[in-house]
N, C-alpha and C. Protein backbone atom coordinates (compact mmCIF):
# COMPACT_ATOMS: atom_id res chain seq x y z
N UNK A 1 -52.28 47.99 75.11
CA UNK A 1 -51.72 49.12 74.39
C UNK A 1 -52.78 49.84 73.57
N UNK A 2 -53.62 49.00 73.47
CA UNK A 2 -54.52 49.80 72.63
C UNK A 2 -56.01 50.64 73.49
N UNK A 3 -55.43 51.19 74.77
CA UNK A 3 -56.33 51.65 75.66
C UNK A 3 -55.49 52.90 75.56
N UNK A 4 -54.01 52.51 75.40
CA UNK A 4 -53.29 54.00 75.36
C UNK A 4 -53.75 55.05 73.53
N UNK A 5 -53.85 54.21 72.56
CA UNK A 5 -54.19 54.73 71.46
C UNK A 5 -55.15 54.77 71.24
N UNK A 6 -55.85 54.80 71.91
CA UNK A 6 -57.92 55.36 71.47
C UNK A 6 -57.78 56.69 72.99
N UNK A 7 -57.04 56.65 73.78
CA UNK A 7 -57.37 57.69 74.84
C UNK A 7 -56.00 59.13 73.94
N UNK A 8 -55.33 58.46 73.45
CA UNK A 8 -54.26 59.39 72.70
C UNK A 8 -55.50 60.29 71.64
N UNK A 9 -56.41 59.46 71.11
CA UNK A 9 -56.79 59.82 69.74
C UNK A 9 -58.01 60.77 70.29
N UNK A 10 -58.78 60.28 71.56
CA UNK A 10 -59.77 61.09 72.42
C UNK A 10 -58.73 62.64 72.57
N UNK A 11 -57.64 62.70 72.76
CA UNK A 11 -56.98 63.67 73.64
C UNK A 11 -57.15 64.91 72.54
N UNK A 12 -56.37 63.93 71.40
CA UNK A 12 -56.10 64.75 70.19
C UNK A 12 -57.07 65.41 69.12
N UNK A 13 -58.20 64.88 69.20
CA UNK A 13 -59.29 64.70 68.52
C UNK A 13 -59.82 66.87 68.25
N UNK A 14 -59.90 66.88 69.31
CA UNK A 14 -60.56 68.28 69.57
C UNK A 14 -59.34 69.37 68.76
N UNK A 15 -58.37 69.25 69.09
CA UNK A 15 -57.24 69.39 68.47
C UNK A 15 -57.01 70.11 67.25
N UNK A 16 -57.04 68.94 67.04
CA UNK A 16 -57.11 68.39 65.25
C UNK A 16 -58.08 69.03 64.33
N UNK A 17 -59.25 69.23 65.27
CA UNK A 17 -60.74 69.56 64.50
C UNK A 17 -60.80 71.60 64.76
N UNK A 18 -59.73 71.52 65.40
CA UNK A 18 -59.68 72.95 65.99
C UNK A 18 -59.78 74.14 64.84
N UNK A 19 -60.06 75.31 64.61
CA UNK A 19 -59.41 75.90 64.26
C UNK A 19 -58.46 76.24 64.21
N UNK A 20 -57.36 77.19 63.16
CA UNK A 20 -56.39 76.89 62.96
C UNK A 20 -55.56 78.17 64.03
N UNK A 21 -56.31 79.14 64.52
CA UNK A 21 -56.25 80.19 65.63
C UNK A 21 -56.30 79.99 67.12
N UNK A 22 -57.09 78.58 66.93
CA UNK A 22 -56.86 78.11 68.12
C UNK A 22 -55.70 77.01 68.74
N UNK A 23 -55.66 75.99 67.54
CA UNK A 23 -54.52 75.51 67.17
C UNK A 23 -53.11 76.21 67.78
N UNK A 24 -52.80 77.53 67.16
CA UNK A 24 -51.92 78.48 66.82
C UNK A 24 -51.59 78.74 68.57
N UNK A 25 -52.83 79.47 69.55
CA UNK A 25 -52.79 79.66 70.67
C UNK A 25 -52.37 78.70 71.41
N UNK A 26 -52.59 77.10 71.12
CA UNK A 26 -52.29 76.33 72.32
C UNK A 26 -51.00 75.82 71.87
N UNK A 27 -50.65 76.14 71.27
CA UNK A 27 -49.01 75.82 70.98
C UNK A 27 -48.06 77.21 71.12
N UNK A 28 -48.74 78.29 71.03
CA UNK A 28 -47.76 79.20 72.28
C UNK A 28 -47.93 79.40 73.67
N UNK A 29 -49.16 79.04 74.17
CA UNK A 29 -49.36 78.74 75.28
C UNK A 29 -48.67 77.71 75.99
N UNK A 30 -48.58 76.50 75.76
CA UNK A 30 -48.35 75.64 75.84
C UNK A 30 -46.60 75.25 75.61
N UNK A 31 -46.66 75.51 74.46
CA UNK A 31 -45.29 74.92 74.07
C UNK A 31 -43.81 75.77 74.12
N UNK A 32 -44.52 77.66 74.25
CA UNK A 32 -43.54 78.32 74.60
C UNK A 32 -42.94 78.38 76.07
N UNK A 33 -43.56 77.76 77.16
CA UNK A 33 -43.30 78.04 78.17
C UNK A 33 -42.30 76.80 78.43
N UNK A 34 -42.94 75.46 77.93
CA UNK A 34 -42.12 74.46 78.11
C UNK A 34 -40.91 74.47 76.80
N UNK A 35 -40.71 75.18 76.06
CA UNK A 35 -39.45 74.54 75.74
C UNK A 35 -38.44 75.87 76.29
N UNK A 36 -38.75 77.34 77.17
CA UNK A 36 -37.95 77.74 77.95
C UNK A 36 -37.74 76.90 79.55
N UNK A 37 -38.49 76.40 79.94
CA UNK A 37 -38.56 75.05 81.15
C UNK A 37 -37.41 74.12 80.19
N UNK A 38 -37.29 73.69 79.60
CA UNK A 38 -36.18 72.71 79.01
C UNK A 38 -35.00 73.32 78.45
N UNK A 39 -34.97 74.61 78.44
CA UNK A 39 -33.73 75.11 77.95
C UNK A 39 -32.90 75.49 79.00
N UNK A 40 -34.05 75.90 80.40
CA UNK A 40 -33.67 76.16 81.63
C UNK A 40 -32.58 74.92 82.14
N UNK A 41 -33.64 73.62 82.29
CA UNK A 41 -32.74 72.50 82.16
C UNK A 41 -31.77 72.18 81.51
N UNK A 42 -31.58 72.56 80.70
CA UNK A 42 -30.42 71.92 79.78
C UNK A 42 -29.37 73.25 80.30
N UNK A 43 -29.93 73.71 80.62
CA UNK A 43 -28.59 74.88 80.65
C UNK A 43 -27.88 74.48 82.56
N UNK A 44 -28.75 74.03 83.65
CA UNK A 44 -28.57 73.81 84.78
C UNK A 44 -27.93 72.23 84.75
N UNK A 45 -28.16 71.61 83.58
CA UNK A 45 -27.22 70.19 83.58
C UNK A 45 -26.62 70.74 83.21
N UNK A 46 -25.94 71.59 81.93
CA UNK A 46 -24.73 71.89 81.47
C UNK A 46 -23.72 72.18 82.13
N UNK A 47 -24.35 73.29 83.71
CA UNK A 47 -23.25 73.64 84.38
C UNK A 47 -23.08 73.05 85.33
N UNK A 48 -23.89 71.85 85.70
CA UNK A 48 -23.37 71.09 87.26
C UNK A 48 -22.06 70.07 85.73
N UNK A 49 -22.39 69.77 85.38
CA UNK A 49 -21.28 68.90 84.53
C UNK A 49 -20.14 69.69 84.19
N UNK A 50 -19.99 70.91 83.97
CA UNK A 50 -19.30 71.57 83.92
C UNK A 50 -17.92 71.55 84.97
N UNK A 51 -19.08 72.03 86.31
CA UNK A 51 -18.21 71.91 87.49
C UNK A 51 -17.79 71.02 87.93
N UNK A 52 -18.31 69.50 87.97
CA UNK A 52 -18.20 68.41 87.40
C UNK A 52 -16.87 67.79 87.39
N UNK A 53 -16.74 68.23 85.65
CA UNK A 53 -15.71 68.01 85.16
C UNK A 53 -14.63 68.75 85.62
N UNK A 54 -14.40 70.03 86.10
CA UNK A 54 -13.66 71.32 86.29
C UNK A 54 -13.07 70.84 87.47
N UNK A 55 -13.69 70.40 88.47
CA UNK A 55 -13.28 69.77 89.90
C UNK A 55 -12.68 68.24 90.12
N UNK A 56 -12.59 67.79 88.82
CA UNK A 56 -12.41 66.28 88.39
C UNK A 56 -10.88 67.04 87.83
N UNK A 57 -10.67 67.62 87.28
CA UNK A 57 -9.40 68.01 86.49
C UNK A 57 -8.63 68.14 86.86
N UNK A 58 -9.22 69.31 88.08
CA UNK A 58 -8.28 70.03 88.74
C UNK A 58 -7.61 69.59 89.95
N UNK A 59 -8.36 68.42 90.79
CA UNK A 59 -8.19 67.36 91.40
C UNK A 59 -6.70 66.13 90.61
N UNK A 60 -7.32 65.99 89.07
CA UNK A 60 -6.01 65.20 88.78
C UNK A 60 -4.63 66.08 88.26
N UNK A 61 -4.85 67.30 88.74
CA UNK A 61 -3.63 68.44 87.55
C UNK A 61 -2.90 68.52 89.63
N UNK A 62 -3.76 68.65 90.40
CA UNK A 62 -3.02 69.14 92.08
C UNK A 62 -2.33 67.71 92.20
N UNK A 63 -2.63 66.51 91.89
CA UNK A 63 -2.31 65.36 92.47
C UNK A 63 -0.56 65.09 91.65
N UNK A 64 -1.01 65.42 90.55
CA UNK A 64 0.29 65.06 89.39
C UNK A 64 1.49 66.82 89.66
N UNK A 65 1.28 67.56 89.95
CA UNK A 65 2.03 68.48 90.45
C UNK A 65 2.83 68.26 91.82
N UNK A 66 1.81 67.68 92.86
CA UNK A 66 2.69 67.56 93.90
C UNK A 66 2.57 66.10 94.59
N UNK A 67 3.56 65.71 94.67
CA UNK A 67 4.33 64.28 95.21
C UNK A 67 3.80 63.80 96.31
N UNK A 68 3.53 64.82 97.52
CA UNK A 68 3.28 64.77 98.48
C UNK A 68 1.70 64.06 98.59
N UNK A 69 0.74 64.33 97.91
CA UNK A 69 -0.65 63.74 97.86
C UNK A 69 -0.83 62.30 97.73
């Protein structure tokens, strides 16, 4: 574990020592694109669960209406 926290601290290092403009750039570069990539996601799980659920419902609302099923 401690091969993962000296290569973490290599990663971060430059970073850290950055200016604060550059800093600034790689976190809209970087971080604006991925948290619309994760909102994308969260919004494409929202609606398969959606339908999901919607087709789960409506399945037990046809079954309890008619006798015949």
């Amino acid at each position: 574990m401690d091969w993962f926290v000296e290569f973490s601290d290599a990663l971060t290092q430059p970073f850290a020592t950055a200016p604060v403009w550059q800093q600034m750039g790689t976190i809209i570069v970087v971080g604006v694109p991925a948290m619309i990539v994760l909102a994308w996601v969260l919004m494409l799980v929202i609606d398969l669960l959606t339908q999901w659920v919607k087709r789960g419902w409506q399945r037990t609302v046809s079954s309890v209406s008619s006798p015949n099923s």
